[in-house]
C-alpha atoms as a PDB file:
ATOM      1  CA  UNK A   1      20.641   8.770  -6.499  1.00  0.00           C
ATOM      2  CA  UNK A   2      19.278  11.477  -4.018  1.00  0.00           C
ATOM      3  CA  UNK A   3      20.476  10.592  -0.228  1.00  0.00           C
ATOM      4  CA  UNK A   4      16.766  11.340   0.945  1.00  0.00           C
ATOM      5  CA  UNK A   5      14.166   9.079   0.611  1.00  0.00           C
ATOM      6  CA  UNK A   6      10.759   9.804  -1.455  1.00  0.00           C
ATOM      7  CA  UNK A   7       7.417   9.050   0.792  1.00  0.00           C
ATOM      8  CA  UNK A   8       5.482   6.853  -0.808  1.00  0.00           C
ATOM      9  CA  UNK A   9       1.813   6.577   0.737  1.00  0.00           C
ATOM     10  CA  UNK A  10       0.072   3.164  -0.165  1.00  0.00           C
ATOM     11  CA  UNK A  11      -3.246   1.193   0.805  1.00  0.00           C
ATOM     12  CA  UNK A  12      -2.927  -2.518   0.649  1.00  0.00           C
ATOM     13  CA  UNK A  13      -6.108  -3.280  -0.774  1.00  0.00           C
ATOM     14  CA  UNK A  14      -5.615  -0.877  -3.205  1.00  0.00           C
ATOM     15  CA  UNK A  15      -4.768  -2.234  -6.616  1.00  0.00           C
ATOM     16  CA  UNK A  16      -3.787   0.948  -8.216  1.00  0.00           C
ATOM     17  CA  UNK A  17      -1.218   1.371  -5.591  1.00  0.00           C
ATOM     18  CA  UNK A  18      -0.063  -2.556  -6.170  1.00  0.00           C
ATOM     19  CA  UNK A  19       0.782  -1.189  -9.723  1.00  0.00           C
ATOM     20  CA  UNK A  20       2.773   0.984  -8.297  1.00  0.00           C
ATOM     21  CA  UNK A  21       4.371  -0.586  -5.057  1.00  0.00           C
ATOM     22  CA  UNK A  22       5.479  -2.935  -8.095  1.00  0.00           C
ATOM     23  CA  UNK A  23       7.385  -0.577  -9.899  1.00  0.00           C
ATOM     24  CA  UNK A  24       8.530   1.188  -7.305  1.00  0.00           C
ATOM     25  CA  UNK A  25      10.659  -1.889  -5.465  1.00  0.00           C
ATOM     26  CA  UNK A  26      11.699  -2.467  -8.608  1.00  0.00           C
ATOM     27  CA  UNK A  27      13.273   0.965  -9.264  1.00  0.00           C
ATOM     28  CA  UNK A  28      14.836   0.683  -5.784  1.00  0.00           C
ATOM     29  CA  UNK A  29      16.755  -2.168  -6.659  1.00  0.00           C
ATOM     30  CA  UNK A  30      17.790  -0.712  -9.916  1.00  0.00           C
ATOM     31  CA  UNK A  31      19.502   1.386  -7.026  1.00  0.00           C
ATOM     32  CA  UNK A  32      18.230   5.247  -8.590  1.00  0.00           C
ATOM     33  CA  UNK A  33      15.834   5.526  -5.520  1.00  0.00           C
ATOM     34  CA  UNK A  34      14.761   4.624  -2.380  1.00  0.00           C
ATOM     35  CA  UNK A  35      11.235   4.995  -0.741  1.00  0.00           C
ATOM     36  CA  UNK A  36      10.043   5.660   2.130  1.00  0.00           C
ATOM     37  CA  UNK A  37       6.607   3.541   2.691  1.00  0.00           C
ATOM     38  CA  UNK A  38       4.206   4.664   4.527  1.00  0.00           C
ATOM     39  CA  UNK A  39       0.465   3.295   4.886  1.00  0.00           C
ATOM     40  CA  UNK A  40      -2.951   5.008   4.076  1.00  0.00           C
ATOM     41  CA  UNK A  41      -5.968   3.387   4.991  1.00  0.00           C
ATOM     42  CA  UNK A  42      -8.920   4.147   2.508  1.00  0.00           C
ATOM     43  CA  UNK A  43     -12.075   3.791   4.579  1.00  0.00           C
ATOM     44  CA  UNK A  44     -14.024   2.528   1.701  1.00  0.00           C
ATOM     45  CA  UNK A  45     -16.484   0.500   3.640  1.00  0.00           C
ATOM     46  CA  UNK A  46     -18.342   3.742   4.397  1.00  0.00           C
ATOM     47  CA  UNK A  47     -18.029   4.801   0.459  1.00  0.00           C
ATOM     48  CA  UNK A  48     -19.782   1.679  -0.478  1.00  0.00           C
ATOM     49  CA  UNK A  49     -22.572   2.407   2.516  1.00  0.00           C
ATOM     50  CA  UNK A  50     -23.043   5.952   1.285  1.00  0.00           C
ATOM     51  CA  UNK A  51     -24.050   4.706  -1.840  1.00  0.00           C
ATOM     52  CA  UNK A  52     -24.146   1.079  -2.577  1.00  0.00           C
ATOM     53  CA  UNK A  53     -25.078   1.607  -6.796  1.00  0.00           C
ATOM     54  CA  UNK A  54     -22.310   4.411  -7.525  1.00  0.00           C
ATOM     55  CA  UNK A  55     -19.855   2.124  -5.623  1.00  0.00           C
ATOM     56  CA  UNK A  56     -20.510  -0.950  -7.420  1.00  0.00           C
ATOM     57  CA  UNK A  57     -20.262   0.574 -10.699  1.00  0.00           C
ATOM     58  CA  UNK A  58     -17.090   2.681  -9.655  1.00  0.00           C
ATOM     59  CA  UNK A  59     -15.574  -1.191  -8.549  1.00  0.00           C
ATOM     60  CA  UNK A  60     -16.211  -2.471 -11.595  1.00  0.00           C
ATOM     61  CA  UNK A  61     -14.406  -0.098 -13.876  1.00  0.00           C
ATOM     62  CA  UNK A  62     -12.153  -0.011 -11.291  1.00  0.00           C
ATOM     63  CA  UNK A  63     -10.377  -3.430 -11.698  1.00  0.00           C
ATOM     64  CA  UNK A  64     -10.903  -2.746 -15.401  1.00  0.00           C
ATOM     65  CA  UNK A  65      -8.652   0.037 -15.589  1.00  0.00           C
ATOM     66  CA  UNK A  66      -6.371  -1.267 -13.232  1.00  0.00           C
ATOM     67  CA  UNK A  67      -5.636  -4.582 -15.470  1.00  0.00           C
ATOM     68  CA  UNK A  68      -4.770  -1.950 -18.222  1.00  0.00           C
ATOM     69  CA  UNK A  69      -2.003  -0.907 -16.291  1.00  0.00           C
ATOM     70  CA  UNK A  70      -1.078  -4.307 -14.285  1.00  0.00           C
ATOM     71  CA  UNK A  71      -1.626  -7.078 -17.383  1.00  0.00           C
ATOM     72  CA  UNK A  72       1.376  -5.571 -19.250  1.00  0.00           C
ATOM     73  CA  UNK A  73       3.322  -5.842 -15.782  1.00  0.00           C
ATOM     74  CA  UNK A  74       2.395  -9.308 -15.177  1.00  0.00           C
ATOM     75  CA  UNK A  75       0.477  -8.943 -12.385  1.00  0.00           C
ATOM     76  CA  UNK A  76      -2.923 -10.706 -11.735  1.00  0.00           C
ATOM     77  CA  UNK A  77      -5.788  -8.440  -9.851  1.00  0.00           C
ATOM     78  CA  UNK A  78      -8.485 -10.493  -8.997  1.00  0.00           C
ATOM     79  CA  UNK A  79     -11.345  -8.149  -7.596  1.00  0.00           C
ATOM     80  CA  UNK A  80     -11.913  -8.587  -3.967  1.00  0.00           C
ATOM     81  CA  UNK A  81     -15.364 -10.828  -3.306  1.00  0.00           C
ATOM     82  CA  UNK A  82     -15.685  -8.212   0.253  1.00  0.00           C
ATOM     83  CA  UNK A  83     -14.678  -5.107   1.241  1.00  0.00           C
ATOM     84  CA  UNK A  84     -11.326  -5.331   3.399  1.00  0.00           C
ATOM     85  CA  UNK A  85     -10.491  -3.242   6.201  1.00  0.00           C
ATOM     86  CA  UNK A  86      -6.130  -2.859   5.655  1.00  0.00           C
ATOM     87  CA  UNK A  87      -5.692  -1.850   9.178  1.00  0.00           C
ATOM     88  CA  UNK A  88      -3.843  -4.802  10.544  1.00  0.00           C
ATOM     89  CA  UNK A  89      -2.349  -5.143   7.342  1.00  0.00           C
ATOM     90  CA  UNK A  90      -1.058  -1.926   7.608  1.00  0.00           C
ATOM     91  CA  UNK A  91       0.370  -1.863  10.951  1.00  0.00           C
ATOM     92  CA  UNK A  92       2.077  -5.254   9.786  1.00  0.00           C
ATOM     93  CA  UNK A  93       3.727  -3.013   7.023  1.00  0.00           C
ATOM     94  CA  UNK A  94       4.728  -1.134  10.374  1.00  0.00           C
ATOM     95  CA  UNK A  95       6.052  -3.741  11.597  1.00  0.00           C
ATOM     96  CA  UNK A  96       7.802  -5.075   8.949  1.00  0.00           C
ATOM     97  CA  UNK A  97       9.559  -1.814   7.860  1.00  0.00           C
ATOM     98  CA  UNK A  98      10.937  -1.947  11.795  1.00  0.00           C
ATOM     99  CA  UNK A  99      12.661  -5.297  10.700  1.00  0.00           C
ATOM    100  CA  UNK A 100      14.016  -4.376   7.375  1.00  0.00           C
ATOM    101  CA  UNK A 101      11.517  -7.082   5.723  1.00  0.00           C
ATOM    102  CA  UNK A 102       8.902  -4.351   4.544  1.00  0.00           C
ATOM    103  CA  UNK A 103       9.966  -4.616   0.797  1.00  0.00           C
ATOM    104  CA  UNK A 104       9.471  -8.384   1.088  1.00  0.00           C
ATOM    105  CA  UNK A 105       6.456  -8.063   3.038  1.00  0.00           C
ATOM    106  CA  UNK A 106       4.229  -5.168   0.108  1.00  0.00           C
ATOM    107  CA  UNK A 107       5.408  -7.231  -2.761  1.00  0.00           C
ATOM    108  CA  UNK A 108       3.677 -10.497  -1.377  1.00  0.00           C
ATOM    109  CA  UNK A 109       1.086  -9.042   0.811  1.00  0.00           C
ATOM    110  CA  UNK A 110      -0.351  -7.232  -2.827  1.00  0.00           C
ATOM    111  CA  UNK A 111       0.388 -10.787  -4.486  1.00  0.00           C
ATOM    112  CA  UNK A 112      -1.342 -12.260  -2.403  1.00  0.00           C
ATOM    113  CA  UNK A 113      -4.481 -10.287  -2.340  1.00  0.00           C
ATOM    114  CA  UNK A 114      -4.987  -9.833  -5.671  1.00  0.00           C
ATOM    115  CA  UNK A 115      -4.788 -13.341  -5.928  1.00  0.00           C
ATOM    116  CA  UNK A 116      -7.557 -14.026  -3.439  1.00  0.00           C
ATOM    117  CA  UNK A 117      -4.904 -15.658  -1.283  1.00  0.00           C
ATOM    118  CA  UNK A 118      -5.082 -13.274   2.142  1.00  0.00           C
ATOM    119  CA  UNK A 119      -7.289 -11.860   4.067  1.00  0.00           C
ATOM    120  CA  UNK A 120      -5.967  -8.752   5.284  1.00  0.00           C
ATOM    121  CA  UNK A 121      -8.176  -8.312   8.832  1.00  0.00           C
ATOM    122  CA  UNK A 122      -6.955 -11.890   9.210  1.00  0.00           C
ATOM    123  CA  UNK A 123      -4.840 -12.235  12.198  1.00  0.00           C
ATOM    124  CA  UNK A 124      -3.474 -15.722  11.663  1.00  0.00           C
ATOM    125  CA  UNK A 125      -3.244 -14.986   7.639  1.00  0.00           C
ATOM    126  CA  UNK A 126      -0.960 -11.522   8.650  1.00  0.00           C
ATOM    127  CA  UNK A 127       1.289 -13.671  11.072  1.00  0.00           C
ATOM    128  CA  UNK A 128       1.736 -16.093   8.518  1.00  0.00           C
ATOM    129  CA  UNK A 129       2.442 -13.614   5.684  1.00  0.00           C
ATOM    130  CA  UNK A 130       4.970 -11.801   8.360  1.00  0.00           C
ATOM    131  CA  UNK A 131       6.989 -14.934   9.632  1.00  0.00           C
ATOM    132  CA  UNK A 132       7.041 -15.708   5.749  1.00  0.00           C
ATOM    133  CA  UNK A 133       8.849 -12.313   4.879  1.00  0.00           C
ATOM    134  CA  UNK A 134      11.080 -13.067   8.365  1.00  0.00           C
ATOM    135  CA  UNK A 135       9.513 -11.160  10.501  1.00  0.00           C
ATOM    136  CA  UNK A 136       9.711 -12.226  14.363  1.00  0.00           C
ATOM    137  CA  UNK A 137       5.567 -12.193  14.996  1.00  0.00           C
ATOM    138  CA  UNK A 138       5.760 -13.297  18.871  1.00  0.00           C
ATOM    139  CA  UNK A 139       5.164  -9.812  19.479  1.00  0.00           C
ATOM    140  CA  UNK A 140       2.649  -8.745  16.686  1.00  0.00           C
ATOM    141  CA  UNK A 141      -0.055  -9.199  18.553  1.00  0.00           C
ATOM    142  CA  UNK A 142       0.554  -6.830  21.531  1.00  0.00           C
ATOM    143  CA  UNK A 143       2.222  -4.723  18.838  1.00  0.00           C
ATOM    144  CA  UNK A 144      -0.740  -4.367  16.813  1.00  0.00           C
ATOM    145  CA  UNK A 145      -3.550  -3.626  19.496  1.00  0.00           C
ATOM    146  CA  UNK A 146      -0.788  -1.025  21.399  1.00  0.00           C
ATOM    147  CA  UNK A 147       2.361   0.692  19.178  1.00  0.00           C
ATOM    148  CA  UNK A 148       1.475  -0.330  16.238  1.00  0.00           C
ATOM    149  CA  UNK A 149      -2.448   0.576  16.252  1.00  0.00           C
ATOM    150  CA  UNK A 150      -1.283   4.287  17.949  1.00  0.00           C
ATOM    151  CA  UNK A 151       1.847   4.433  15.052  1.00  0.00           C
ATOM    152  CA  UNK A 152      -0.668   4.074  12.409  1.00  0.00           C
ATOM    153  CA  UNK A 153      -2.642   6.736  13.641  1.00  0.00           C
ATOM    154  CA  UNK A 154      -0.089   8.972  13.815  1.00  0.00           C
ATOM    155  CA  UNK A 155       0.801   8.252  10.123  1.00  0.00           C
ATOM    156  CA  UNK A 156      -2.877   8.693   9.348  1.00  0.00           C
ATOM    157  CA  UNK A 157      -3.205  12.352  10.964  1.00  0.00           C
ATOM    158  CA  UNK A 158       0.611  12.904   9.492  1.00  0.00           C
ATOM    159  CA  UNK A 159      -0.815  12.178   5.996  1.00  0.00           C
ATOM    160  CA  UNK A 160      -3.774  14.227   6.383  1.00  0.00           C
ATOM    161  CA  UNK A 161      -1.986  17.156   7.343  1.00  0.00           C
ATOM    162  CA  UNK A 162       0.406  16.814   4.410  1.00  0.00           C
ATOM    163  CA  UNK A 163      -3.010  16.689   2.060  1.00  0.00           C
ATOM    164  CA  UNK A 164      -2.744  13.089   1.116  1.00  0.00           C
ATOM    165  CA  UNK A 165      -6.353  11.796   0.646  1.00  0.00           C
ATOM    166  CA  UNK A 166      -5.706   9.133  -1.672  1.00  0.00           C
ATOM    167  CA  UNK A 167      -3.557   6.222  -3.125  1.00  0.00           C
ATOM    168  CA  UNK A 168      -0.531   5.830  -3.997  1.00  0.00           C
ATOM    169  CA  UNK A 169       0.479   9.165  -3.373  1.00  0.00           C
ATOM    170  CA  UNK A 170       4.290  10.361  -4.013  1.00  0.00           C
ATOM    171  CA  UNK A 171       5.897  13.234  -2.172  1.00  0.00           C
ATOM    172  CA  UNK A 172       8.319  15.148  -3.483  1.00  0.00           C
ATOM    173  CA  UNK A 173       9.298  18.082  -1.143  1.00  0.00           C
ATOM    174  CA  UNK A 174       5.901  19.938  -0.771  1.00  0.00           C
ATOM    175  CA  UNK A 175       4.257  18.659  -3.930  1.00  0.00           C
ATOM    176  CA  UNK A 176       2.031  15.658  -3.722  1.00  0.00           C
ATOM    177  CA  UNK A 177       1.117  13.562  -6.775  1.00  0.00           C
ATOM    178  CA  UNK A 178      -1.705  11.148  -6.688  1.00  0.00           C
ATOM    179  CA  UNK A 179      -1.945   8.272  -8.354  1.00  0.00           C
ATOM    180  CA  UNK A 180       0.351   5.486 -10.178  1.00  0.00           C
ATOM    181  CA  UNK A 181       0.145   7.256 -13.489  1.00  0.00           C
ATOM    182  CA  UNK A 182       1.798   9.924 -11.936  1.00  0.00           C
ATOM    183  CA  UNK A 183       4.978   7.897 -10.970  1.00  0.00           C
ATOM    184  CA  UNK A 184       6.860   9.198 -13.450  1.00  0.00           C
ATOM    185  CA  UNK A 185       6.379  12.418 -13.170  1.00  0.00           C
ATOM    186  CA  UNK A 186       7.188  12.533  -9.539  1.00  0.00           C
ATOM    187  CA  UNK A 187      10.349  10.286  -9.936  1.00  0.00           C
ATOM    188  CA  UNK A 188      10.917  13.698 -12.671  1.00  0.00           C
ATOM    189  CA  UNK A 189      10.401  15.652  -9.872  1.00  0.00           C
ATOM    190  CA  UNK A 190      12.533  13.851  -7.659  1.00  0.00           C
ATOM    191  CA  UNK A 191      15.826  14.001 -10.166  1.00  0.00           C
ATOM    192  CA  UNK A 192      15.306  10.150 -10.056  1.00  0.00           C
ATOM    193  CA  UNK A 193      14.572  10.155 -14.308  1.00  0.00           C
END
């Protein structure tokens, strides 16, 4: 196993990047790897504004291909009946990563989603999820609308700068690879496989 960690950039209401949280915690507890987990925030509300029909019809296949990948996983991705915003979602993953609980915290905050379980720009539904994974959430509020909001910013413009534009994305040294299909051939990359 390599000492450093490989970034791993994920958006919580993406399900292609569930696929792959997924298999990624559970190569880190095979013990080959360990990731380090940043969030990505896909503004997709303005993708479905720009053009409502293409959107739709990009959705649907979509959560078709997805269940290609995450059926033979056992995972369940129910489409989302709205379009999310994964901001305060995302700065929980912040949050959550400060604790040590952030492992516990992407495999049930994806779980949850897909199963139409969370709301992710629900305050009360993110506490919950948070003191759930053992998180101490007397703070999250102040934490989310100061540090947390300007931390995930910073990880935003970080990410841009690096060229990530997409989920999940994979970084090995200066190399980005895009997508869950590519897992494998950035754990390749990595020496990990």
């Amino acid at each position: 196993m390599s000492d450093e960690a490989v970034p791993i950039y994920i958006d919580l209401k993406s399900p292609y990047s569930y696929v792959a949280a997924h298999r990624a915690l559970a190569l880190e507890e095979t013990g080959k790897v360990i990731f380090d987990w940043w969030p990505f925030v896909l503004n997709t509300a303005a993708r479905a504004k720009s053009d409502p029909g293409s959107f739709i019809r990009r959705a649907r296949y979509i959560y078709r291909d997805v269940r290609r990948f995450a059926t033979p996983l056992g995972l369940t991705i129910k489409g989302p009946k709205q379009i999310h915003d994964s901001t305060l979602a995302s700065i929980a993953l912040l949050s959550s990563k400060n604790e040590g609980a952030h492992r516990r915290y992407i495999a049930e905050c994806y779980r949850r989603f897909f199963d139409r379980d969370l709301e992710l720009d629900n305050v009360k539904a993110i506490k919950a999820l948070l003191a759930d994974c053992g998180v101490d959430t007397s703070k999250f509020a102040s934490y989310a609308a100061g540090e947390g909001k300007d931390l995930l910013a910073t990880c935003q413009a970080e990410a841009d700068a690096i060229g990530v534009f997409a989920v999940p994305t994979f970084v090995i040294g200066s190399e980005l690879y895009w997508g869950q299909d590519r897992m494998d051939m950035a754990m390749t990359a990595a020496g990990v496989v």
